[in-house]
N, C-alpha and C. Protein backbone atom coordinates (compact mmCIF):
# COMPACT_ATOMS: atom_id res chain seq x y z
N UNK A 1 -51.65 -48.57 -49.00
CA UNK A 1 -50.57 -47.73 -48.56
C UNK A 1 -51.05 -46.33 -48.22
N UNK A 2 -52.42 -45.81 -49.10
CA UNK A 2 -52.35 -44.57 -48.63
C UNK A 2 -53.14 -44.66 -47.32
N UNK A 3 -53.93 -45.48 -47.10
CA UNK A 3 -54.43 -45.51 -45.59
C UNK A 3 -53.90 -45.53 -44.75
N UNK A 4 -52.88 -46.28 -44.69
CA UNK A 4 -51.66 -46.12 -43.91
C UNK A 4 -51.07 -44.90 -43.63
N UNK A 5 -51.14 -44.19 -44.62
CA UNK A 5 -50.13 -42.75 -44.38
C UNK A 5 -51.14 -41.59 -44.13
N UNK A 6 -52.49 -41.91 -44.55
CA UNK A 6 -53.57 -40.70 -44.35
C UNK A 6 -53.62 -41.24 -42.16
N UNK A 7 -53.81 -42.90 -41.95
CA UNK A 7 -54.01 -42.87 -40.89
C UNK A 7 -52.76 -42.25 -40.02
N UNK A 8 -51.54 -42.51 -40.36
CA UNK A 8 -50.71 -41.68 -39.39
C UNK A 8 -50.15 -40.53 -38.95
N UNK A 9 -50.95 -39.99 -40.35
CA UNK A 9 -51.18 -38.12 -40.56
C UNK A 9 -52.29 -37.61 -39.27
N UNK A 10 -53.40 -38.45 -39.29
CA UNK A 10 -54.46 -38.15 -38.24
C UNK A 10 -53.91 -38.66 -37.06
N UNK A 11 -52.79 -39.10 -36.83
CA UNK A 11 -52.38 -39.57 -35.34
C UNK A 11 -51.65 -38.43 -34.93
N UNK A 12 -50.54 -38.37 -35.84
CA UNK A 12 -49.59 -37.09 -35.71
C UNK A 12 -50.25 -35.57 -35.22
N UNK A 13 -51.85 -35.37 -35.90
CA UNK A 13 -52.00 -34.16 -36.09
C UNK A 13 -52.91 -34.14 -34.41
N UNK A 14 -53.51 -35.22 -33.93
CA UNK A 14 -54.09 -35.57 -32.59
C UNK A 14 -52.82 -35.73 -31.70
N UNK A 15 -51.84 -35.93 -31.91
CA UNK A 15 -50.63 -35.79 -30.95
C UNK A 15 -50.29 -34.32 -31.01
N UNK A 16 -50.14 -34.16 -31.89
CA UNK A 16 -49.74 -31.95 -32.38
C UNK A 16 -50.97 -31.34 -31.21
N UNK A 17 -51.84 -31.60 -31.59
CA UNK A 17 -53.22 -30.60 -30.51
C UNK A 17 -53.02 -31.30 -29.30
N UNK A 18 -52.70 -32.31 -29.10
CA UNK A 18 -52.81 -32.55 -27.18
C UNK A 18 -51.34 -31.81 -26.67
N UNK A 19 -50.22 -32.37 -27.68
CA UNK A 19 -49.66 -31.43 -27.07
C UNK A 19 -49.43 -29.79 -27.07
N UNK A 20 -50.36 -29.23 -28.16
CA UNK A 20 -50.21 -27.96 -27.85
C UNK A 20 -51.38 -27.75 -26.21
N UNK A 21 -52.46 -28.62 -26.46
CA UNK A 21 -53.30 -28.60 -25.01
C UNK A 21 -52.33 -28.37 -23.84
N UNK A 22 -51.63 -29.56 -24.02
CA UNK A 22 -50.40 -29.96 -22.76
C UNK A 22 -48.95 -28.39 -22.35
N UNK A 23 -49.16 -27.86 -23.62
CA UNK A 23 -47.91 -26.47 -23.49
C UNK A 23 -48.69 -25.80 -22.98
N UNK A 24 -49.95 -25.37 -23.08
CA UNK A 24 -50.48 -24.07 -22.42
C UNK A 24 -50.63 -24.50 -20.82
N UNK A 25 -51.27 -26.05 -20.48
CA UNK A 25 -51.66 -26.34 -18.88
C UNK A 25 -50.03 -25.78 -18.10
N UNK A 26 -49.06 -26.39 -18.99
CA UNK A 26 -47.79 -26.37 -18.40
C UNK A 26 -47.66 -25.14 -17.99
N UNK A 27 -47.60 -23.83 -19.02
CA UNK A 27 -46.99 -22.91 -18.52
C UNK A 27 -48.11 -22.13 -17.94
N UNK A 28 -49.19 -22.41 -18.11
CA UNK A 28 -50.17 -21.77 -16.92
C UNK A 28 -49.62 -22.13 -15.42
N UNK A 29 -49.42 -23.92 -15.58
CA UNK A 29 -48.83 -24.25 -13.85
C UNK A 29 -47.73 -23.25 -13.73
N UNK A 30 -46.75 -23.33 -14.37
CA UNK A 30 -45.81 -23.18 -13.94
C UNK A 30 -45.31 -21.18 -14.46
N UNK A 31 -46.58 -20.57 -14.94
CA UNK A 31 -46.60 -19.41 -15.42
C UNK A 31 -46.72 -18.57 -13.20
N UNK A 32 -47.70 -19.72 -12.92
CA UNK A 32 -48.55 -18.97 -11.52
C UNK A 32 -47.15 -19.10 -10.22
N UNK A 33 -46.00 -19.81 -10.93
CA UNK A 33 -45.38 -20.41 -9.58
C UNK A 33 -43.62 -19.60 -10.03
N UNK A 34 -43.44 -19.37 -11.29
CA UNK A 34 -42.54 -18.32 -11.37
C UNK A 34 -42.32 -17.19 -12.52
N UNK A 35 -41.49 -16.81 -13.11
CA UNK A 35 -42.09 -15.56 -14.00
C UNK A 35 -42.19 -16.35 -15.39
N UNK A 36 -42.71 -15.71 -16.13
CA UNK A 36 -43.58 -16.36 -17.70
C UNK A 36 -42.33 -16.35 -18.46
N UNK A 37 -41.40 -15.85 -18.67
CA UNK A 37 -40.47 -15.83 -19.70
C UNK A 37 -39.54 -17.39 -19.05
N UNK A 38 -39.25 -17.55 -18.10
CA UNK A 38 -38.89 -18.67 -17.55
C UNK A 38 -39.35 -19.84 -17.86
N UNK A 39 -40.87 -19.69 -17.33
CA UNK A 39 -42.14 -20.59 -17.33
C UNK A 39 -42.02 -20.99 -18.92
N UNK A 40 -42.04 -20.16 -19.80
CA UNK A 40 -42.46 -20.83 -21.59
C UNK A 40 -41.48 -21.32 -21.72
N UNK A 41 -39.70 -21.41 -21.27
CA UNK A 41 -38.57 -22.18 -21.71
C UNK A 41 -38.98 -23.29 -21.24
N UNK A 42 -39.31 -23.08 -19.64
CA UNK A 42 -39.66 -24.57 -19.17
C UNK A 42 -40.65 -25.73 -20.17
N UNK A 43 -41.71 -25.06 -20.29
CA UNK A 43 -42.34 -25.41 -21.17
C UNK A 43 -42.12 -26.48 -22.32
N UNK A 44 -41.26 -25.26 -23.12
CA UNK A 44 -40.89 -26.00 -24.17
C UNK A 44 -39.73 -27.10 -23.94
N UNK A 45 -39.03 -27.00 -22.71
CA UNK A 45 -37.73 -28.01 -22.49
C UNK A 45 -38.59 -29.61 -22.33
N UNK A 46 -39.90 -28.99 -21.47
CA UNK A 46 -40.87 -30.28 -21.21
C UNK A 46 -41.38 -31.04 -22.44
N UNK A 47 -41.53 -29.81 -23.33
CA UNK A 47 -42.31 -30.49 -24.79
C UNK A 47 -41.24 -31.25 -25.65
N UNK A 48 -40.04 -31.04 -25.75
CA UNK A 48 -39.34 -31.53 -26.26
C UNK A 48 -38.67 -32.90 -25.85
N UNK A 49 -38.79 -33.17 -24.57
CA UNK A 49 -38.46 -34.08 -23.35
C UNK A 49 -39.87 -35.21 -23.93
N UNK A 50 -40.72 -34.82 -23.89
CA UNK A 50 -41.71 -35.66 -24.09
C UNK A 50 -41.82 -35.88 -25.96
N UNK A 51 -41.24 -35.37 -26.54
CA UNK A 51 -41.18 -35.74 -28.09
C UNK A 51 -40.40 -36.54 -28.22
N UNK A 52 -39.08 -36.17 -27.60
CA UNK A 52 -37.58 -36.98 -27.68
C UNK A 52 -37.94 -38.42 -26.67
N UNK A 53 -38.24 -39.04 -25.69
CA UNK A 53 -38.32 -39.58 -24.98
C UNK A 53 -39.84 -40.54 -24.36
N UNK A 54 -40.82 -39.58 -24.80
CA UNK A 54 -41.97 -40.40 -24.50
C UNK A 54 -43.07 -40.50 -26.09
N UNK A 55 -42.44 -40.82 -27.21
CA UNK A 55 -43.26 -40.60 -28.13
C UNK A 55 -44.00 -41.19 -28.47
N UNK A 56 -43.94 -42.64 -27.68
CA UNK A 56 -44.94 -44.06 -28.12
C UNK A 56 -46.32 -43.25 -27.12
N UNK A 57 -46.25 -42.46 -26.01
CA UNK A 57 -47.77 -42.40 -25.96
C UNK A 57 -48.12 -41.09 -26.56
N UNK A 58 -49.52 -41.06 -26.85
CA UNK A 58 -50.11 -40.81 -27.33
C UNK A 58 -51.78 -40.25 -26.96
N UNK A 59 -51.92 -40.69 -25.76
CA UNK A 59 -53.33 -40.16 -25.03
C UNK A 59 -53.20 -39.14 -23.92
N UNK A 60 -53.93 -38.26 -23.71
CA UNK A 60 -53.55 -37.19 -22.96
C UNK A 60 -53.64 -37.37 -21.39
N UNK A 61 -54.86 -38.85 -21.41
CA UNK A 61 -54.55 -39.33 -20.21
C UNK A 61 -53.13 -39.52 -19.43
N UNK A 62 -52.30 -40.03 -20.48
CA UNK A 62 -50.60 -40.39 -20.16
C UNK A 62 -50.05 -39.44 -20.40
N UNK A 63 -50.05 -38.24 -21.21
CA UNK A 63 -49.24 -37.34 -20.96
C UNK A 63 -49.44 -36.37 -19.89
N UNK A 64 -50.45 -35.85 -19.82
CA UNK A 64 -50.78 -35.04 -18.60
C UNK A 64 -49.93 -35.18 -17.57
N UNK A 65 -50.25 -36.54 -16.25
CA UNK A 65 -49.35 -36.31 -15.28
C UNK A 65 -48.20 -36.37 -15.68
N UNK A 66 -47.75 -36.95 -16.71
CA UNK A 66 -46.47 -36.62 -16.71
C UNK A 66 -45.43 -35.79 -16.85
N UNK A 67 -46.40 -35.12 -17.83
CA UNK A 67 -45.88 -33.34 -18.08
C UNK A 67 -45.99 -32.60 -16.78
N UNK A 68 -46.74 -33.06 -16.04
CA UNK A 68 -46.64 -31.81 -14.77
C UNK A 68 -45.79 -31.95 -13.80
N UNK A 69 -45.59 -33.65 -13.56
CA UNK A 69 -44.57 -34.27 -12.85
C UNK A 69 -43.27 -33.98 -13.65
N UNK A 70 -42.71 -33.95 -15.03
CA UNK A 70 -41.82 -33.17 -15.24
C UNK A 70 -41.54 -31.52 -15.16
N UNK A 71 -42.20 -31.26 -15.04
CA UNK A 71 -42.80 -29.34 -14.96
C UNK A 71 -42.08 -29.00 -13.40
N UNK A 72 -42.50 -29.74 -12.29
CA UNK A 72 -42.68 -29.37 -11.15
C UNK A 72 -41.05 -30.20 -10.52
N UNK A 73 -40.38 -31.04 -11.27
CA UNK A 73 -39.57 -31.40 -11.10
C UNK A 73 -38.29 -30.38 -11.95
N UNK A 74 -38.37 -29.74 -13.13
CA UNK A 74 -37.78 -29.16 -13.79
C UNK A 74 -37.70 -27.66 -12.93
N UNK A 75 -38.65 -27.38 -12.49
CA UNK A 75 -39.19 -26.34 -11.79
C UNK A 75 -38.48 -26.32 -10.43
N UNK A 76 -38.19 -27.23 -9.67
CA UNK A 76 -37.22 -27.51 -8.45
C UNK A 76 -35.77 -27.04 -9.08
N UNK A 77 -35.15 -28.00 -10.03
CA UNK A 77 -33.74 -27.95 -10.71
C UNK A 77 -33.75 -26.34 -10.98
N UNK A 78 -34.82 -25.78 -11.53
CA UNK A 78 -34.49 -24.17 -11.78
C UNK A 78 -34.31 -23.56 -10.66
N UNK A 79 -35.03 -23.43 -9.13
CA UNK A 79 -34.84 -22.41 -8.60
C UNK A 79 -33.18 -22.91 -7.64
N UNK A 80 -32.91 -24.10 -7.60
CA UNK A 80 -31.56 -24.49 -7.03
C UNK A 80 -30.42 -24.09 -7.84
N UNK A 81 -30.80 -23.93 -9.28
CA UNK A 81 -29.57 -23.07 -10.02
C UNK A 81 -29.45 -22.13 -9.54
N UNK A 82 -30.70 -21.49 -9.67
CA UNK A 82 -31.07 -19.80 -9.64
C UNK A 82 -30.38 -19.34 -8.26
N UNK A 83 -30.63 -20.32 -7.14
CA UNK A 83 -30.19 -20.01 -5.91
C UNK A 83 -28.68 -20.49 -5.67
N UNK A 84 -28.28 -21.21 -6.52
CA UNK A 84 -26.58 -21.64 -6.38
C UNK A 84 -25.82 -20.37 -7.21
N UNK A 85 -26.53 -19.66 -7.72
CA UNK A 85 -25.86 -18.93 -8.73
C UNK A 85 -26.20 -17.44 -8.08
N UNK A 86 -27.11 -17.67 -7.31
CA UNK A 86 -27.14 -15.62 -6.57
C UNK A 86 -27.96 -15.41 -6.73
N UNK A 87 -29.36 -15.34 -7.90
CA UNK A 87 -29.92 -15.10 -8.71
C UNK A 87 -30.62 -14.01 -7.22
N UNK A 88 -31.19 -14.89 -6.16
CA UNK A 88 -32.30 -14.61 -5.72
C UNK A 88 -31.88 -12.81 -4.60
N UNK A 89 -30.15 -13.29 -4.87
CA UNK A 89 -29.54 -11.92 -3.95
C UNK A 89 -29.35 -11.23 -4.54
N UNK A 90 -28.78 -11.00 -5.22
CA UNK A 90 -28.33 -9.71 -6.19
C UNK A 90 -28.94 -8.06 -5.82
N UNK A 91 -28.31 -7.40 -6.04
CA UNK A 91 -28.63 -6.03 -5.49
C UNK A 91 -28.12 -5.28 -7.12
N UNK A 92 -29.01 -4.69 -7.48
CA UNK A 92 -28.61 -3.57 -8.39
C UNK A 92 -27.35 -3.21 -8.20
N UNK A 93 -26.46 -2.74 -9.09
CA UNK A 93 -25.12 -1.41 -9.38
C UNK A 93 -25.52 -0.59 -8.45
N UNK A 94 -26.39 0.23 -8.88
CA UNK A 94 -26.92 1.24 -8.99
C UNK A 94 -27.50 1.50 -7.05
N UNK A 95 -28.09 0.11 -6.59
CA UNK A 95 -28.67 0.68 -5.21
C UNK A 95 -27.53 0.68 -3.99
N UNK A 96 -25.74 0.05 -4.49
CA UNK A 96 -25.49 -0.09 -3.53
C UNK A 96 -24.62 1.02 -3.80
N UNK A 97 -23.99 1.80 -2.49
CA UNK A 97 -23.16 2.95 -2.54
C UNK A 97 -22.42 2.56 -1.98
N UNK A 98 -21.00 3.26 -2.45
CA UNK A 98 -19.39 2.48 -1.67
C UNK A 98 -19.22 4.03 -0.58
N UNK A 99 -18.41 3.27 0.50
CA UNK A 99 -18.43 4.24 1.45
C UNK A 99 -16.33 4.52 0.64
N UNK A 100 -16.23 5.57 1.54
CA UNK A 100 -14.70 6.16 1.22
C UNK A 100 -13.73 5.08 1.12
N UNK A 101 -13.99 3.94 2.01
CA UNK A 101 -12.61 3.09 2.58
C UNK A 101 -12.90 1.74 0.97
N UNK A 102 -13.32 2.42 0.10
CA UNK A 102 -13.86 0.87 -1.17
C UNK A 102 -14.68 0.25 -0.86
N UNK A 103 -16.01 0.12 0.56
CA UNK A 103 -16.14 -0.72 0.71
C UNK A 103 -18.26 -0.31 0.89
N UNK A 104 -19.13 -1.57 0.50
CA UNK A 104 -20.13 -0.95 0.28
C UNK A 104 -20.77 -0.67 1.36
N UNK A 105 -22.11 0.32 1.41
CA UNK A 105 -22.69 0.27 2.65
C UNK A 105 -23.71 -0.81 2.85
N UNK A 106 -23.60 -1.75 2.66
CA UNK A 106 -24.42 -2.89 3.17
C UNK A 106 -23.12 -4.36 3.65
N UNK A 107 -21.89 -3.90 3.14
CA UNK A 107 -21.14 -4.81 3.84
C UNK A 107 -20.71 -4.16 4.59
N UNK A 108 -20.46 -3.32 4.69
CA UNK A 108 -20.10 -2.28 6.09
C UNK A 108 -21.01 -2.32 7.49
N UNK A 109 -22.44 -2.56 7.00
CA UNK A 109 -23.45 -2.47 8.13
C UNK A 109 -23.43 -4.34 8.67
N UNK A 110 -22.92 -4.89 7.83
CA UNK A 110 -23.09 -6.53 8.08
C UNK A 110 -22.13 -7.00 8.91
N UNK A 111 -20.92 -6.20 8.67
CA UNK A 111 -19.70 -6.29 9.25
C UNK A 111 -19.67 -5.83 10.67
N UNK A 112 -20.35 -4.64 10.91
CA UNK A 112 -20.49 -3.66 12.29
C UNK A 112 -21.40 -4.46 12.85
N UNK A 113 -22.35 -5.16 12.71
CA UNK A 113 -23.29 -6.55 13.17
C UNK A 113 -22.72 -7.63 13.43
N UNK A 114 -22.18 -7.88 12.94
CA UNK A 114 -21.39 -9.08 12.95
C UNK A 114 -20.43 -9.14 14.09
N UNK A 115 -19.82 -7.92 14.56
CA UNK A 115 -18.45 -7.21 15.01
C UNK A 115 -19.40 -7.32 16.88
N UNK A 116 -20.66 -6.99 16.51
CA UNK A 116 -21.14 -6.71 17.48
C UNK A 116 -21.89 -7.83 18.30
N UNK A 117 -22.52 -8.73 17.58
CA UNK A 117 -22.74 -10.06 17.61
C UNK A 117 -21.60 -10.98 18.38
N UNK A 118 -20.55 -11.06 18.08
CA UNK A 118 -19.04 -11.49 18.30
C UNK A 118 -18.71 -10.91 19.79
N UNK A 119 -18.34 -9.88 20.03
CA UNK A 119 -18.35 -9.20 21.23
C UNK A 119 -19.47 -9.34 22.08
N UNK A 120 -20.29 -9.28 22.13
CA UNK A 120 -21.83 -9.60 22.84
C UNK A 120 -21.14 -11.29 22.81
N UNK A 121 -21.24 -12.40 21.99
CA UNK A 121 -20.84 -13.42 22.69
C UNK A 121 -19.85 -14.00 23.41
N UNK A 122 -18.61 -13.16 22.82
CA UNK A 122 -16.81 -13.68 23.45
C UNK A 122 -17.71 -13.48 24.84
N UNK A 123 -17.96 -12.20 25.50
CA UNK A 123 -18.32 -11.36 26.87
C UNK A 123 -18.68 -12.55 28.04
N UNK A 124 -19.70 -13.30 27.30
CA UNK A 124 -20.38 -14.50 27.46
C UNK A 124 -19.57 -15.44 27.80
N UNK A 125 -18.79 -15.87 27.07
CA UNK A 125 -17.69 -17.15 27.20
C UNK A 125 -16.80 -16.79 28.78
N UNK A 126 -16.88 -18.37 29.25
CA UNK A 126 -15.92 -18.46 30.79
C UNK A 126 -14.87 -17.92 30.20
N UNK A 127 -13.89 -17.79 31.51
CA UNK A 127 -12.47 -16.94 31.48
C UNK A 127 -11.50 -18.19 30.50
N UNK A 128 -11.80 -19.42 30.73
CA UNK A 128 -10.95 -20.13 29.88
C UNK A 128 -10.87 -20.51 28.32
N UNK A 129 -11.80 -20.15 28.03
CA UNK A 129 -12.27 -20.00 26.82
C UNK A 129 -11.79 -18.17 25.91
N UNK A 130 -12.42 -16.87 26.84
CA UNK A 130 -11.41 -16.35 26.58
C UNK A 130 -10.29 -16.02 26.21
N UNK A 131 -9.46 -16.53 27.71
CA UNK A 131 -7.70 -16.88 27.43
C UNK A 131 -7.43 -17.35 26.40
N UNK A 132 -8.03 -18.94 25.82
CA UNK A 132 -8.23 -19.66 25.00
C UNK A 132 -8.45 -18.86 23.18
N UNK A 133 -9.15 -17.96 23.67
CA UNK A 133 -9.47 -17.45 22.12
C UNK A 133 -8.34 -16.39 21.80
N UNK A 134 -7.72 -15.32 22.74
CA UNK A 134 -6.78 -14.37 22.77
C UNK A 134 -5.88 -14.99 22.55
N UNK A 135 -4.92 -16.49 22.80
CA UNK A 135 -3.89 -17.05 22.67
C UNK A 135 -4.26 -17.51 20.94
N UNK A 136 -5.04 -17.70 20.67
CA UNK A 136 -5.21 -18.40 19.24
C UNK A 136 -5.21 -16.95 18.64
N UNK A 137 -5.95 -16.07 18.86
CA UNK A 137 -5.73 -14.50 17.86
C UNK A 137 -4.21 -14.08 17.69
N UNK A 138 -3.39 -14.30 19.00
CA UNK A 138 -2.52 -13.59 19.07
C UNK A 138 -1.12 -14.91 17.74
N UNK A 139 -2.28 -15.77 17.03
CA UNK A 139 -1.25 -16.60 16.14
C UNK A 139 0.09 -18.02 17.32
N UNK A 140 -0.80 -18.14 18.38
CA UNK A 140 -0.02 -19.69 19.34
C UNK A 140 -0.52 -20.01 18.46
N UNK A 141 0.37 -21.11 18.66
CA UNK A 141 -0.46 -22.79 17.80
C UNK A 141 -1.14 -23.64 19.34
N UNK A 142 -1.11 -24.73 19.03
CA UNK A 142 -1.70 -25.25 19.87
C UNK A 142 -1.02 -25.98 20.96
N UNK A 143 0.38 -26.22 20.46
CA UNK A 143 1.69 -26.50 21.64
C UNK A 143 1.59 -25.53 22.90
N UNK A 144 2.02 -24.42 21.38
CA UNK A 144 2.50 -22.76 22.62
C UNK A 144 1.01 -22.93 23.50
N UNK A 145 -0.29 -22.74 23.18
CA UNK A 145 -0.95 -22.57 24.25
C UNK A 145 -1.27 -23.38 25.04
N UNK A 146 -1.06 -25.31 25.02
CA UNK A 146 -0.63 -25.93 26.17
C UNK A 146 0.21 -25.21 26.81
N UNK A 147 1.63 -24.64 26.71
CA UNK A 147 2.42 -24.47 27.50
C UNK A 147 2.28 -23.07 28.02
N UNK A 148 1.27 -22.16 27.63
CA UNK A 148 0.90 -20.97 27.86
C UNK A 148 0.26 -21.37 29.33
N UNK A 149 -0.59 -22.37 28.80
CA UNK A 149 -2.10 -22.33 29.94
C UNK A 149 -1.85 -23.09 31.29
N UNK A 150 -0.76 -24.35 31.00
CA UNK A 150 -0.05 -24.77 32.21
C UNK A 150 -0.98 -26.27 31.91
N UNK A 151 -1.05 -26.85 30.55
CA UNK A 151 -1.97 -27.90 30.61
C UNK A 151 -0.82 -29.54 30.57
N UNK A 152 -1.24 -30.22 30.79
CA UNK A 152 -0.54 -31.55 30.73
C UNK A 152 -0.73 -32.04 29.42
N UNK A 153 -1.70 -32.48 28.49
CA UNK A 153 -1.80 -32.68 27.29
C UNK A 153 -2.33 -31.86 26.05
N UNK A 154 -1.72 -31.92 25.22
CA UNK A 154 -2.41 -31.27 24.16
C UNK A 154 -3.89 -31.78 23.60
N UNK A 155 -4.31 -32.90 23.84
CA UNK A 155 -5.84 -33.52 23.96
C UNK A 155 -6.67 -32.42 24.13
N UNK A 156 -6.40 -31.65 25.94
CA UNK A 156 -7.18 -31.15 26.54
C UNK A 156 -7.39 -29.85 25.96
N UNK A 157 -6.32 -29.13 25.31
CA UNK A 157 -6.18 -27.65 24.41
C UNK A 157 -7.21 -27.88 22.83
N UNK A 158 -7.36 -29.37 22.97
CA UNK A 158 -7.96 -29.43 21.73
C UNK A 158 -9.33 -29.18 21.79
N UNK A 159 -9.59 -30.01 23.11
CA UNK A 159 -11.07 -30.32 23.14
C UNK A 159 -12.28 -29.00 23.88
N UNK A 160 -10.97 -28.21 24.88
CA UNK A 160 -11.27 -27.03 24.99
C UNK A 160 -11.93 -25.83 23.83
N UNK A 161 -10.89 -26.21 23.03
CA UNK A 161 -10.90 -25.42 21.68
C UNK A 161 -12.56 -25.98 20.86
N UNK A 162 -12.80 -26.75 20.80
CA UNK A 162 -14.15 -27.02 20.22
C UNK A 162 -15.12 -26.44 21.04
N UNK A 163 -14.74 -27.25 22.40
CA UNK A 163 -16.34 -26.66 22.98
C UNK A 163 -16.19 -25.05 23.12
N UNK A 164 -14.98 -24.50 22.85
CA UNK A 164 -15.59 -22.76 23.23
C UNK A 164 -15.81 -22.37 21.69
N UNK A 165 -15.38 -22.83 20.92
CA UNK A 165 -15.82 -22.69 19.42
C UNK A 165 -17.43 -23.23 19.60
N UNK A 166 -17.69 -24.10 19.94
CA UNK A 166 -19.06 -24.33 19.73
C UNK A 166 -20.13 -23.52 20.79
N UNK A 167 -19.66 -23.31 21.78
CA UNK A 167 -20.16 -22.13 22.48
C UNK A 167 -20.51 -21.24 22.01
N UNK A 168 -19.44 -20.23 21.41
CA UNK A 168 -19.16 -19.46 20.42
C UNK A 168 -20.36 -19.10 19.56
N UNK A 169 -20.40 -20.43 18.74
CA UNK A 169 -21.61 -20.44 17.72
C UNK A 169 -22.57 -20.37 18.31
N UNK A 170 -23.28 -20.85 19.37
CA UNK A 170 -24.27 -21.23 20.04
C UNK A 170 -24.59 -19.79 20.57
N UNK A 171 -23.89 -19.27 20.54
CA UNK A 171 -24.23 -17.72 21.26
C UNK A 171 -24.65 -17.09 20.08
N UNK A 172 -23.58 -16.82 19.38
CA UNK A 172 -24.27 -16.36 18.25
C UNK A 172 -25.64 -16.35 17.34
N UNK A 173 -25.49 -17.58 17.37
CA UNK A 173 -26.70 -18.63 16.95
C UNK A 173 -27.95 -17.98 17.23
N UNK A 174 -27.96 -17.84 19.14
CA UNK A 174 -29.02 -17.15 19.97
C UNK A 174 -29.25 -15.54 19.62
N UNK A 175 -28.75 -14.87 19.35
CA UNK A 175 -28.61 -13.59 19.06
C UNK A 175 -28.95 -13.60 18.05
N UNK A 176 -28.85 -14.19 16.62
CA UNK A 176 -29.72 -14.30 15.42
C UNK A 176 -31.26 -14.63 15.72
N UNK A 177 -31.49 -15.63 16.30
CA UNK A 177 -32.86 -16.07 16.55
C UNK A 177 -33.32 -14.70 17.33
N UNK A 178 -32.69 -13.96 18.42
CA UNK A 178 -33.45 -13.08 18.97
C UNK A 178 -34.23 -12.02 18.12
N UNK A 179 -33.64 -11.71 16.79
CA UNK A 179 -33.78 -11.07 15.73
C UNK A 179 -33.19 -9.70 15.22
N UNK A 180 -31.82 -10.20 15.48
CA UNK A 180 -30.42 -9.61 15.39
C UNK A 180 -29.72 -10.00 13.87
């Protein structure tokens, strides 16, 4: 009996050192690919993942890729939080300044871009598309501007309505890429 328990003391304590081997490779990978205080949670979420779940192995041959293939997979799931949640936008209190009207100066400058972007493309759009967009601002529905425009079906007010909407975008679209 005590061989038994001296031998599974020396297994335990050869599983303890590979995986402390296995915590440092981890957060070295994953120390170089985002910040270290991150990187050591990851870490340890991996070490625990592999205690709870992979405990029958035992050779570092088998843990290795697997720890990194969980690392680099855990490591995806983090920055899609990080990026569903703002993380990567955020602007200090402190750097943004509100102009008089409540409103900040970086949505103010996005807005006057935007404003300008918009106008630069309506300009663009045929005269029917125009008409088309002024009758929808001015709150027609889509009856009133069949019967505004002199059309026979409401089909045609519809399908109008997409392609100058997609126009629309498409202009826009171009004016971003120009590097606007």
């Amino acid at each position: 009996m005590e061989r038994l328990s001296a031998k599974s003391v020396d297994q335990s304590s050869a599983r303890d050192e590979i995986l402390r081997k296995l915590r440092e490779r981890m957060l070295g990978f994953a120390a170089s690919r985002m910040q270290r205080d991150a990187a050591e949670d990851l870490a340890q979420e991996v070490l625990i993942l592999l205690h709870e779940k992979y405990g029958h192995l035992d050779r570092l041959e088998d843990l290795l890729p697997l720890s990194l293939k969980v690392v680099r997979f855990k490591m995806l799931a983090y920055r899609r939080k990080a990026r569903r949640h703002g993380e990567y936008t955020q602007v200090s209190v402190d750097e943004v300044q509100t102009l008089d009207d409540g409103t900040d100066a970086l949505t103010a400058m996005e807005q006057r871009e935007m404003r300008e972007r918009l106008l630069e493309a309506v300009a663009v759009l045929g005269e029917r598309c125009r008409k088309l967009l002024a009758l929808k601002l001015e709150g027609k529905s889509f009856g009133e501007i069949q019967i505004a425009l002199g059309v026979s079906s409401i089909n045609t007010i519809y399908t109008w309505d997409f392609r100058c909407r997609q126009q629309l975008m498409e202009s826009i679209g171009a004016d971003r890429e120009k590097g606007r």
